[in-house]
C-alpha atoms as a PDB file:
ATOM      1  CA  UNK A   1       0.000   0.000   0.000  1.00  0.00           C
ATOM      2  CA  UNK A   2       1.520   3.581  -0.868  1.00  0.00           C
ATOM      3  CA  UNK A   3       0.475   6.846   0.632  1.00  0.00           C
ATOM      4  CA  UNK A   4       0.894  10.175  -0.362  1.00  0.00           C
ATOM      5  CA  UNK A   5       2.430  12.941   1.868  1.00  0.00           C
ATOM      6  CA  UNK A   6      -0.604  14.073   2.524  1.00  0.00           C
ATOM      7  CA  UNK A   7      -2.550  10.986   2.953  1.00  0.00           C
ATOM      8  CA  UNK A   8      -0.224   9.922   5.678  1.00  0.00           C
ATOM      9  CA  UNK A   9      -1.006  13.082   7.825  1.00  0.00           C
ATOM     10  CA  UNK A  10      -4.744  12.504   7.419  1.00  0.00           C
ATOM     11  CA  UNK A  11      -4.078   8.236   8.122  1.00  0.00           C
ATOM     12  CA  UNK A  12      -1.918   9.657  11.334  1.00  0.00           C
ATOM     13  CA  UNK A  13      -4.524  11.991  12.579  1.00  0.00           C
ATOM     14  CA  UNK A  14      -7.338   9.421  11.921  1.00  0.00           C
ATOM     15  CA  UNK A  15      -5.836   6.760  14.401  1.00  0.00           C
ATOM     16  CA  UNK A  16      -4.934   9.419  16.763  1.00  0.00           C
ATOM     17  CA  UNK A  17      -7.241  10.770  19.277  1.00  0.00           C
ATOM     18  CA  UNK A  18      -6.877  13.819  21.105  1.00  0.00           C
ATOM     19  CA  UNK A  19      -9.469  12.764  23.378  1.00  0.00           C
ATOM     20  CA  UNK A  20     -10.855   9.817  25.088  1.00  0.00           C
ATOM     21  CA  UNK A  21     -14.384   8.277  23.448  1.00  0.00           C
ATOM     22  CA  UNK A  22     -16.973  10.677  24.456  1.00  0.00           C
ATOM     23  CA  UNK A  23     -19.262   7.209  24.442  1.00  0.00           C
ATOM     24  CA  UNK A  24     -17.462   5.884  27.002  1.00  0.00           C
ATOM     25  CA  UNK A  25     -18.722   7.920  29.784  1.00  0.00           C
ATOM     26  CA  UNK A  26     -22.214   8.881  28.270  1.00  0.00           C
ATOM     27  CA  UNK A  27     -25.703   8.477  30.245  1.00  0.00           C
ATOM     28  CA  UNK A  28     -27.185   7.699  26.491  1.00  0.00           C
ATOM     29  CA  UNK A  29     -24.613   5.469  25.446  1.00  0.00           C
ATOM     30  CA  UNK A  30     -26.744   2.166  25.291  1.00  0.00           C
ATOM     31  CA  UNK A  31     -29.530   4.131  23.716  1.00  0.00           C
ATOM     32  CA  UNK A  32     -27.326   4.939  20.931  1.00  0.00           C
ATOM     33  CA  UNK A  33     -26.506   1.634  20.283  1.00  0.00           C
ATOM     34  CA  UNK A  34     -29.407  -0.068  20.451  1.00  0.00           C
ATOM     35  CA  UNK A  35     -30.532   2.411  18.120  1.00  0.00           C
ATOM     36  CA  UNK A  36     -27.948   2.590  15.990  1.00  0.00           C
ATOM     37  CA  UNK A  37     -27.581   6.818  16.498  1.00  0.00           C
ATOM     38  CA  UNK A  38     -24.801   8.858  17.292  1.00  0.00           C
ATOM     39  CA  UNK A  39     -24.396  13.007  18.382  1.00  0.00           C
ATOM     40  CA  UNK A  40     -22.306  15.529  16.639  1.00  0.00           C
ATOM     41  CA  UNK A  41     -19.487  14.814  19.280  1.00  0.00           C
ATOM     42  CA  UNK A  42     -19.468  10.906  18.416  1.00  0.00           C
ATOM     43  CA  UNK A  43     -19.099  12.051  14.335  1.00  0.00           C
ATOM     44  CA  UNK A  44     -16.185  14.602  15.393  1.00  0.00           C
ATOM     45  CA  UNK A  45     -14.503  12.227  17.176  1.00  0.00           C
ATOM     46  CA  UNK A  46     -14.770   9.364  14.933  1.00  0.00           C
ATOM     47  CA  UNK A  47     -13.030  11.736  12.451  1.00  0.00           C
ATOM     48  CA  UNK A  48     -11.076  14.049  13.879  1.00  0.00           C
ATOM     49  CA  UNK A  49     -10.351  12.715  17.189  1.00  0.00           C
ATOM     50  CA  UNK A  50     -11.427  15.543  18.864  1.00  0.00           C
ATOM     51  CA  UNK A  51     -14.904  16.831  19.783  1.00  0.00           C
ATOM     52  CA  UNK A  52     -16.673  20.115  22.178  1.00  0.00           C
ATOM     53  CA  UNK A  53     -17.905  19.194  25.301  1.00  0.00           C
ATOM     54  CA  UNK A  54     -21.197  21.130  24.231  1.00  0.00           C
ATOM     55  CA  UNK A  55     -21.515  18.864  20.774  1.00  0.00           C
ATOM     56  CA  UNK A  56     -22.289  15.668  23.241  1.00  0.00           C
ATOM     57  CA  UNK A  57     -25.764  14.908  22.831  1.00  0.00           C
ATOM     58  CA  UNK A  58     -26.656  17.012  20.679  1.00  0.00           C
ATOM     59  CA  UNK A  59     -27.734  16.701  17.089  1.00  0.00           C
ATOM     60  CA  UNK A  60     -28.675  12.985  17.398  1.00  0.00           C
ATOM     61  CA  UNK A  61     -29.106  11.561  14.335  1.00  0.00           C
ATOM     62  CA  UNK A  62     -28.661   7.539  12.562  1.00  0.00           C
ATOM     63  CA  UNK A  63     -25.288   6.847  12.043  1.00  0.00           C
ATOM     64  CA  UNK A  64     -24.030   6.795   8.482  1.00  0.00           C
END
């Protein structure tokens, strides 16, 4: 597999987080995945690595 310059930043920041899961310590956790949902901090996270404490649970929508 090759990677361009560029690809390997975004491959470096995609496997690392700045911050821990915001899932992990969620009250609505189970919720979201028994319904198969996430908030705007779960998306930011899952592709960033980072997130706002005011995005958690908010903007719940079906995951992608």
């Amino acid at each position: 597999m090759t990677f361009k310059i560029n690809e390997i930043d975004d491959f470096e920041n995609y496997i690392t987080s700045k911050r821990d899961c915001p899932c992990d310590t969620c009250a609505v956790m189970l919720t979201c995945e028994s319904e198969f949902t996430e908030c705007s901090a779960a998306r930011k996270w899952f592709s960033k690595g980072d997130y706002q404490d005011a995005d958690i649970q908010k903007h719940i929508r079906r995951a992608a």
